[in-house]
Protein backbone atom coordinates (compact mmCIF):
# COMPACT_ATOMS: atom_id res chain seq x y z
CA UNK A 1 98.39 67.72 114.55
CA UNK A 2 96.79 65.81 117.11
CA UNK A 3 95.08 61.90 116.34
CA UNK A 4 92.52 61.13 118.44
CA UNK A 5 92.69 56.95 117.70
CA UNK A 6 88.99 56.61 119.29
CA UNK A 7 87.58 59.24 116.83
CA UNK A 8 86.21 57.69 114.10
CA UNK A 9 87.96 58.82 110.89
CA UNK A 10 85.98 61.49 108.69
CA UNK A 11 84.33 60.64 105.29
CA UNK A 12 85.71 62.23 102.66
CA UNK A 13 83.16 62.31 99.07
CA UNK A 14 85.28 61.76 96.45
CA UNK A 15 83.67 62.54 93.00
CA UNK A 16 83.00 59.39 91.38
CA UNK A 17 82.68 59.52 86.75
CA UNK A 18 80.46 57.29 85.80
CA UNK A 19 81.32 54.80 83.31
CA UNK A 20 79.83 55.89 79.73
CA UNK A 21 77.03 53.44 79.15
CA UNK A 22 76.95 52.17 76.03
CA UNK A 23 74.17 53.16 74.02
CA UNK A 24 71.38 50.16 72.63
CA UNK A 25 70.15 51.13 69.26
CA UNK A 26 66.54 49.67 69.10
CA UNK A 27 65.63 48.17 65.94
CA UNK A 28 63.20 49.42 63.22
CA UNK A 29 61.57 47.87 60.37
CA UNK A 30 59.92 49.64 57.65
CA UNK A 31 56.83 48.14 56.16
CA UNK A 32 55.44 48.74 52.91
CA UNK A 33 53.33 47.75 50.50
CA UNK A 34 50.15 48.60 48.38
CA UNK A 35 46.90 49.40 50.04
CA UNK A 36 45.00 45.96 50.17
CA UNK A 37 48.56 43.50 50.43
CA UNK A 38 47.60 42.53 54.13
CA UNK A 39 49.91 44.94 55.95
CA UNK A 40 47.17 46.18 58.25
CA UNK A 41 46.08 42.49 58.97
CA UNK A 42 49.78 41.48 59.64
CA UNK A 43 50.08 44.69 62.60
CA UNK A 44 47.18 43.66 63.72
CA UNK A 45 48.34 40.49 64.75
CA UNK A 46 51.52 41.85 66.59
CA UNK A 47 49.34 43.88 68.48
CA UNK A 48 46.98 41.26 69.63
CA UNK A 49 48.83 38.01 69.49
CA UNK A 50 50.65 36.79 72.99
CA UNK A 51 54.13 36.54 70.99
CA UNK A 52 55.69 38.12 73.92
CA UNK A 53 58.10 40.70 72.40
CA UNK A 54 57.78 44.11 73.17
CA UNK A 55 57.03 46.01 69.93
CA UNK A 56 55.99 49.42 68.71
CA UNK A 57 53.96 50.08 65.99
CA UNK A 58 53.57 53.19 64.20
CA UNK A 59 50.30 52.80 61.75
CA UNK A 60 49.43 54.76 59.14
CA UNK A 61 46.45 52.91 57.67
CA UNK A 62 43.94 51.59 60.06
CA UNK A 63 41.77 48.75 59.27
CA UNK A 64 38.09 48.43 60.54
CA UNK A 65 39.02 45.35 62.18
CA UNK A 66 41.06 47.05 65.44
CA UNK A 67 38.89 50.23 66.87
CA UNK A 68 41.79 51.59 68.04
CA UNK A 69 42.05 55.13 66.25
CA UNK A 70 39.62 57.07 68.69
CA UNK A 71 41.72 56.17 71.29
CA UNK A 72 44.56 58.37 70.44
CA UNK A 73 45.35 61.43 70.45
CA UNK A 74 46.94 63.20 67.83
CA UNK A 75 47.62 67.17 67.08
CA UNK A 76 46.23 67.31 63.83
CA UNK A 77 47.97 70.63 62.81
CA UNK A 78 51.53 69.43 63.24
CA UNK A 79 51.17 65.92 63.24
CA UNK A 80 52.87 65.39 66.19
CA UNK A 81 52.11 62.31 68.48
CA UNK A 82 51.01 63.09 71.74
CA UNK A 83 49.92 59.85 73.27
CA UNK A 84 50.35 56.45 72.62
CA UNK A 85 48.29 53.14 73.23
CA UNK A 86 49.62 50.82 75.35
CA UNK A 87 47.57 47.37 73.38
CA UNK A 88 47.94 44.93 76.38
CA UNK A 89 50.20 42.28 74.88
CA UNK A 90 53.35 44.29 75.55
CA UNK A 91 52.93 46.45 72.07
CA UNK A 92 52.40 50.16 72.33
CA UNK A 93 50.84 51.75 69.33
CA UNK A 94 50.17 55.08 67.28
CA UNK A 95 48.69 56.32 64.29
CA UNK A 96 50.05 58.99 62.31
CA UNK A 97 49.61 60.58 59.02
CA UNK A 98 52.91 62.29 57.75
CA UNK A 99 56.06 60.13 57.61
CA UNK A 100 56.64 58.73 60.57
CA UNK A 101 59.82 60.58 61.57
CA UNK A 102 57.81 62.57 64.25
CA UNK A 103 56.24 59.61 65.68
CA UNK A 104 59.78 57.52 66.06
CA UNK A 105 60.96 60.54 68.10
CA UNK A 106 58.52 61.03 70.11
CA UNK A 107 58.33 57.32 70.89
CA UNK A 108 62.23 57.08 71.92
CA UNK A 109 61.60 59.41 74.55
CA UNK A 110 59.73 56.58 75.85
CA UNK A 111 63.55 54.28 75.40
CA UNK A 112 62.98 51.12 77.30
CA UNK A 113 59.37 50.14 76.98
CA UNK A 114 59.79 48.20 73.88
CA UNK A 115 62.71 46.56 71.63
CA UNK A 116 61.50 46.85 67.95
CA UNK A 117 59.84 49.57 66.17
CA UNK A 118 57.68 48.73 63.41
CA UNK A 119 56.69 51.44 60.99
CA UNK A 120 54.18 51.22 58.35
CA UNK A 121 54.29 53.36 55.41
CA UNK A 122 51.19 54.39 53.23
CA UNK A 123 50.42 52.02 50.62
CA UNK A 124 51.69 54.76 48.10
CA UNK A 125 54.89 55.33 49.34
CA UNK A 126 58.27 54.94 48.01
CA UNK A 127 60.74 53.19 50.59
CA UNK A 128 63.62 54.20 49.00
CA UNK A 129 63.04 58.09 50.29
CA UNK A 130 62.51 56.76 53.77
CA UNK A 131 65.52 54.01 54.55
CA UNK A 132 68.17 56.74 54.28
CA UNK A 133 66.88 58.87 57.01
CA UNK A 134 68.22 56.79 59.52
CA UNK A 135 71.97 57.10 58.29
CA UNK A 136 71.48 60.61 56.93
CA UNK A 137 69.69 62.42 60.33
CA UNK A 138 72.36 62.22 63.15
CA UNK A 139 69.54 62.57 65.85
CA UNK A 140 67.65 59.25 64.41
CA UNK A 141 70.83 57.16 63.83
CA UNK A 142 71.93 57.42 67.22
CA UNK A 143 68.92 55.63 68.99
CA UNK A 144 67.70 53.62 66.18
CA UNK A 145 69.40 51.30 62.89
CA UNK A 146 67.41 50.19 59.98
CA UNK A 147 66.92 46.33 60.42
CA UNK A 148 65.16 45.97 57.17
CA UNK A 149 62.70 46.36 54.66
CA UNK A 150 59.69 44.56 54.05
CA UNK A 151 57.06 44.86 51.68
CA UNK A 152 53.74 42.54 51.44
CA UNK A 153 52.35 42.19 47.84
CA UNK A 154 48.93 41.20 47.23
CA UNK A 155 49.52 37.67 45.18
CA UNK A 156 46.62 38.37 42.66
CA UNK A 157 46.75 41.50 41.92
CA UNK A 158 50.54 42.09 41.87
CA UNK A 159 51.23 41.34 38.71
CA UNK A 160 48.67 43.69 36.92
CA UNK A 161 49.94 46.45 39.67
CA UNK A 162 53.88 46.23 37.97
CA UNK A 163 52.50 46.70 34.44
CA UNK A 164 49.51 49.65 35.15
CA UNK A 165 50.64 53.03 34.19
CA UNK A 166 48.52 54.55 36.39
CA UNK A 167 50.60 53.40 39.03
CA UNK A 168 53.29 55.14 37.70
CA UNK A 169 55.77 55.91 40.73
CA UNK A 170 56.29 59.78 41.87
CA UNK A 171 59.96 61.26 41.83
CA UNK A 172 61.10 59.55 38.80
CA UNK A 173 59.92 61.92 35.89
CA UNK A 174 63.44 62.36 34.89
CA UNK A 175 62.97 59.72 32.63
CA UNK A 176 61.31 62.10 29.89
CA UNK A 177 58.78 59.10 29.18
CA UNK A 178 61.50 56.63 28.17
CA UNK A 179 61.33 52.97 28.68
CA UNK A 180 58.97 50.67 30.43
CA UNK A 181 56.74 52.85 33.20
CA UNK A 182 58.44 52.49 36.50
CA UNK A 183 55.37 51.80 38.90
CA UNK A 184 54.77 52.18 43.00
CA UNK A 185 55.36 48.32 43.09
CA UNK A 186 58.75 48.39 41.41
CA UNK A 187 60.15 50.34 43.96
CA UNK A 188 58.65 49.03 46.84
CA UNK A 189 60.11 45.17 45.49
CA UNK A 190 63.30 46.87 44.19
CA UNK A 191 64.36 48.06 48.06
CA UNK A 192 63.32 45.31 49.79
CA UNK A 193 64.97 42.74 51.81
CA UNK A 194 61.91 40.28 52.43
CA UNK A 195 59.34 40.12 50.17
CA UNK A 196 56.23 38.62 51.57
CA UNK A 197 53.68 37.11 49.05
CA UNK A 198 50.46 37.29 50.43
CA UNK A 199 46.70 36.24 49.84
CA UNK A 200 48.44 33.04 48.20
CA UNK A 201 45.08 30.90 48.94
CA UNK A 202 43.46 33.17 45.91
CA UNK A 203 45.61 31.96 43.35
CA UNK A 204 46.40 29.10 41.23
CA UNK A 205 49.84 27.13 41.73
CA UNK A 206 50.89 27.77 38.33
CA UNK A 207 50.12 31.88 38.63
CA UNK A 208 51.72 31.99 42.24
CA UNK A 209 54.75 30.53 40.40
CA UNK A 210 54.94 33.52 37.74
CA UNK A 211 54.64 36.28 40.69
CA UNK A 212 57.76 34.78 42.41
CA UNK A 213 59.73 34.28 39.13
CA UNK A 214 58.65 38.09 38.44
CA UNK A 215 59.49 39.33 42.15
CA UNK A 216 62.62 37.34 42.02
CA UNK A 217 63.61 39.05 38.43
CA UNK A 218 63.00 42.40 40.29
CA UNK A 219 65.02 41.88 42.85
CA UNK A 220 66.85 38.93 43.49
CA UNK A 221 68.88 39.23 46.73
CA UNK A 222 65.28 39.70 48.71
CA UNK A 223 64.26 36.73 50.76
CA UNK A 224 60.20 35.94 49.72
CA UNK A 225 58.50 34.18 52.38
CA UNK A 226 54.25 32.95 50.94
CA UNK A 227 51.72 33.57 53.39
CA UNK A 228 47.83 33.17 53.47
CA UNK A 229 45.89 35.86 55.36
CA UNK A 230 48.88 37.46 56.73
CA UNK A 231 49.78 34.78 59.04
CA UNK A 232 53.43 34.29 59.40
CA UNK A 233 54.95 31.32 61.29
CA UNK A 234 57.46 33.57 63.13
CA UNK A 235 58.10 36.79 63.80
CA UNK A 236 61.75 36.39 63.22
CA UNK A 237 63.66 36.79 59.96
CA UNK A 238 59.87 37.99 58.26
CA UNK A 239 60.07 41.69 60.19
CA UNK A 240 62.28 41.24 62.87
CA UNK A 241 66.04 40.57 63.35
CA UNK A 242 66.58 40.94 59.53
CA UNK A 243 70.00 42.47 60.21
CA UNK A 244 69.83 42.92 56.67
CA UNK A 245 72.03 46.65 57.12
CA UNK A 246 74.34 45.17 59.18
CA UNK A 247 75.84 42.07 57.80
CA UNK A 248 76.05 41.01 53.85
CA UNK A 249 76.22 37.14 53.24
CA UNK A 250 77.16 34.94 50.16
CA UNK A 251 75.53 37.60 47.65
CA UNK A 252 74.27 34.39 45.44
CA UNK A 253 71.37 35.49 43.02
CA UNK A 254 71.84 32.41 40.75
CA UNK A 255 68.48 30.73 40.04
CA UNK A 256 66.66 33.67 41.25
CA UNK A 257 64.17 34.08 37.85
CA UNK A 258 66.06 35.83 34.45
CA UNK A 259 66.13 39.30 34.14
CA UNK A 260 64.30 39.49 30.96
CA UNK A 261 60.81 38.97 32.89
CA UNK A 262 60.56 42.71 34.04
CA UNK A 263 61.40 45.33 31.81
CA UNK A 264 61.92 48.02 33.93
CA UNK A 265 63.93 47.16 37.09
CA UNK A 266 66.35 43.97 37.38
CA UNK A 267 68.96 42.38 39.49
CA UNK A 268 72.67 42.18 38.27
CA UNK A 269 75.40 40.48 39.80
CA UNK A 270 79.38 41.84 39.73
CA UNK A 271 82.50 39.82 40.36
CA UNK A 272 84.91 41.52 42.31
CA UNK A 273 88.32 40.89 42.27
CA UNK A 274 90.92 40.02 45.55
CA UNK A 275 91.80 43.50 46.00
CA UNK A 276 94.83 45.37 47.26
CA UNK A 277 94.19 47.15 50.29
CA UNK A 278 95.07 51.03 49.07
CA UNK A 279 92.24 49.84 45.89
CA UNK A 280 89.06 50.61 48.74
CA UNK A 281 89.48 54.37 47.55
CA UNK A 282 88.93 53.15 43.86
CA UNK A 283 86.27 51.01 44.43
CA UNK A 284 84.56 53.87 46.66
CA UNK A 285 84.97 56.62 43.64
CA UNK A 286 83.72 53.76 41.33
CA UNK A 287 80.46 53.34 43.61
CA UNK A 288 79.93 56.82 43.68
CA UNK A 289 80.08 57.89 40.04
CA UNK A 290 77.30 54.77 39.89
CA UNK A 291 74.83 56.39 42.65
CA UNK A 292 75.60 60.28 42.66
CA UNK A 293 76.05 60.25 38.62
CA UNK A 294 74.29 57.70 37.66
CA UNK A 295 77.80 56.33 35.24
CA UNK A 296 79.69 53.72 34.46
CA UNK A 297 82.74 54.70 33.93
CA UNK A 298 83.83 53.89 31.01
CA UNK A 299 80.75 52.32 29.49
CA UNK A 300 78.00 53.99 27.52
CA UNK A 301 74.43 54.68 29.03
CA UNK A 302 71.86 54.06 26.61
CA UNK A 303 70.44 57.69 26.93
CA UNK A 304 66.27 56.07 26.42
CA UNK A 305 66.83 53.91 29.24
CA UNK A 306 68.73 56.16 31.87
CA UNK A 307 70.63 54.28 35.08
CA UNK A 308 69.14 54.48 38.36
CA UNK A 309 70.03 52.23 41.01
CA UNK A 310 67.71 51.29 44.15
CA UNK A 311 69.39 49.24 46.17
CA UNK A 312 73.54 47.82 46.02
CA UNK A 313 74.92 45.33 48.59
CA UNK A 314 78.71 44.22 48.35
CA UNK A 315 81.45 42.24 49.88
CA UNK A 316 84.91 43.05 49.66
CA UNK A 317 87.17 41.03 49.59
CA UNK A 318 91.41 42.37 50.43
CA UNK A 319 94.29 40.06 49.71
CA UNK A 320 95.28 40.86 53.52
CA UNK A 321 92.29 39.53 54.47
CA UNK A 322 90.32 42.15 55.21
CA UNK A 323 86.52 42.21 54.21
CA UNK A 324 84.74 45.03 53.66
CA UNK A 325 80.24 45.09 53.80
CA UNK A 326 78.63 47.82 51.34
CA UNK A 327 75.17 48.63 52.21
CA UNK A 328 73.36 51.12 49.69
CA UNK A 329 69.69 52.88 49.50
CA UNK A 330 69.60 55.56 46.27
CA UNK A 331 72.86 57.93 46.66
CA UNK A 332 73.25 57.09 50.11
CA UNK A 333 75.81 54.30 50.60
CA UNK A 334 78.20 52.86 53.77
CA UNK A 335 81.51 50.68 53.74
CA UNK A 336 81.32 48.75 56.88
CA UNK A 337 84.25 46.30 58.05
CA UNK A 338 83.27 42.73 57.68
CA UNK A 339 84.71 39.58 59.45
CA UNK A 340 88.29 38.63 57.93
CA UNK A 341 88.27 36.20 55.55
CA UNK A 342 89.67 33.20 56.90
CA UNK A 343 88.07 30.07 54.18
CA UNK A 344 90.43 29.73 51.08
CA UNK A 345 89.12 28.19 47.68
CA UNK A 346 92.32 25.98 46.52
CA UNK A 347 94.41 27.78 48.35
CA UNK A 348 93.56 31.21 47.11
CA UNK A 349 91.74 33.99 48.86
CA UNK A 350 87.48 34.63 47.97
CA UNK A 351 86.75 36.90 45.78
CA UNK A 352 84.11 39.36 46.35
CA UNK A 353 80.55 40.29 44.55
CA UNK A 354 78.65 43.62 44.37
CA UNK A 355 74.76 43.20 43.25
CA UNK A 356 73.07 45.90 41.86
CA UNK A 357 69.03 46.50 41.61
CA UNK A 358 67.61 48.99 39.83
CA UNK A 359 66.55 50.44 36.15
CA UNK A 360 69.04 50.07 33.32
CA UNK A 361 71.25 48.01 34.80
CA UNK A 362 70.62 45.37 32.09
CA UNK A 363 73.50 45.51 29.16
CA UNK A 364 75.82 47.13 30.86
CA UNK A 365 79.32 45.57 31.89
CA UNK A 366 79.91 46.47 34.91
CA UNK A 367 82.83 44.06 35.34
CA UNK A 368 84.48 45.35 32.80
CA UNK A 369 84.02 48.71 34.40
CA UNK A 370 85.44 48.49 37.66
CA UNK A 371 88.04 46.01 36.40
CA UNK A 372 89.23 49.17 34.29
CA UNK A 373 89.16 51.22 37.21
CA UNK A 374 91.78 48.82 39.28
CA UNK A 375 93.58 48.78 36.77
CA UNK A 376 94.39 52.43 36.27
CA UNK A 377 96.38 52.37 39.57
């Protein structure tokens, strides 16, 4: 073969793989609360204010203070969205009137025009049906994660909402009547992870004090931020960047109100002991017979007052250091890794805690439970 040195050499296209980008779940944070709490007032704001973040909000309930409705389209029949409202402040927006799922699939075909989703649930709606879609529906949990929950509660009239019967929460008739009625607001408090106390201008000191002392008995791992009007001083940590699915901190529900205050749904807190590493399977069948069969194994349920737990959140702790996060919504739970332990309490390893929200929880010993459990190695 001949070389001709003064003819330039030929270009030869080599197939190039691209490098597998990694994939940027967006953020979204469900927000609930009764019709009349402020939620409407507090998307509002995100949609006018000059905050600078790029957000979308998926409304259900419109106010009369934003005429924004007639200026979306939506297929009726099906529900589907088919346009969306770009608000000028770097928020897009749309209503819809079935769940939302439609809506947050629709609006990730539109990936990269925003970094948080916001959706708003109807003021009857039970959270607790909703948070578990994004870990249960492949298609969801590969775009978005659940950041958090928050629910605003109206601070005058939340106390009469928890105790009216007529308020009485859908989905839970297996209780056959028994025990204290399990309202709309329960639930919504019960799965929360910031509780925001609104309207707190309309109420005395002394009554404001007895709603957070009754929220906290409720659910006592929330964080409860008091707001007038819906204003909230930041954005951050009250509905966005929660991370409250993705990390578990010091679990500490001392002098978070007494138990006693609600009848129906309570916080209790479990000490977990420095476990072996091949215990995680124990612990995980222990967790299970709590949320799938609604046992304790090895403790008696009174049958009048039936167990059903709302929310769990645990840290593991492994005598190899290991830590292990447990998120839980209903049935649905996860066991994430955690960051090794590495801080030693007189020169012994942490322990870990599990809490526990949710009805019947109250007389039970649970340590005594899952100490049983380990044991029976």
């Amino acid at each position: 073969m001949n070389f001709d040195e003064d003819v330039p050499p030929e270009l030869v296209e080599t197939e190039t793989v691209p490098e597998e980008e990694k994939v940027v779940k967006v953020p979204i944070t469900i927000v609930t609360g009764y019709l009349g709490a402020g939620k409407t007032t507090l998307l509002n704001y995100i949609l006018t204010a000059r905050h600078g973040k790029r957000i979308a909000v998926i409304m259900n309930e419109f106010g009369d203070s934003l005429d924004i409705e007639k200026s979306l389209t939506i297929n009726k029949g099906g529900e589907q969205v088919e346009e969306w409202l770009d608000v000028g402040n770097g928020c897009i927006c749309c209503s819809v009137k079935d769940s939302g799922v439609n809506a947050i699939e629709s609006l990730m075909e539109k990936k990269g025009a925003f970094d948080y989703i916001l959706l708003e649930t109807t003021g009857l709606a039970d959270p607790g049906n909703l948070a578990p879609l994004f870990w249960v529906d492949d298609g969801l949990g590969s775009t978005i994660y659940l950041d958090g929950i928050v629910t605003l509660v109206d601070a005058k009239n939340i106390l009469r909402s928890l105790d009216d019967p007529t308020g009485k929460v859908e989905g839970h008739e297996h209780h056959d009547g028994h025990g204290p009625v399990m309202t709309t607001a329960h639930v919504q408090i019960s799965h929360a992870d910031v509780i925001v106390i609104n309207k707190s201008d309309l109420v005395e000191p002394s009554e404001l004090g007895n709603v957070k002392e009754r929220i906290q008995a409720i659910n006592g791992l929330a964080k409860i931020h008091v707001t007038k009007q819906s204003i909230v001083p930041q954005l951050e940590g009250f509905l966005l960047d929660l991370h409250a699915y993705d990390q578990v901190e010091a679990l500490d529900t001392s002098g978070k109100g007494h138990s006693h205050l609600d009848p129906t749904i309570s916080t209790v807190s479990v000490n977990v002991p420095l476990l072996a590493p091949d215990q995680l399977n124990q612990v995980d069948s222990w967790i299970r017979s709590l949320l799938w069969e609604s046992q304790v194994p090895g403790e008696t349920i009174n049958p009048e007052e039936p167990l059903e737990i709302h929310r769990l959140k645990a840290r593991l702790v492994f005598a190899n250091g290991d830590v292990k996060m447990v998120q839980g919504v209903r049935e649905v739970f996860e066991i994430l890794d955690g960051e090794q332990s590495s801080s030693q309490t007189n020169g012994l390893p942490q322990t870990g805690k599990l809490v526990l929200i949710g009805r019947g929880v109250q007389g039970i010993n649970f340590e005594r439970s899952l100490r049983s459990i380990l044991e029976d190695r």
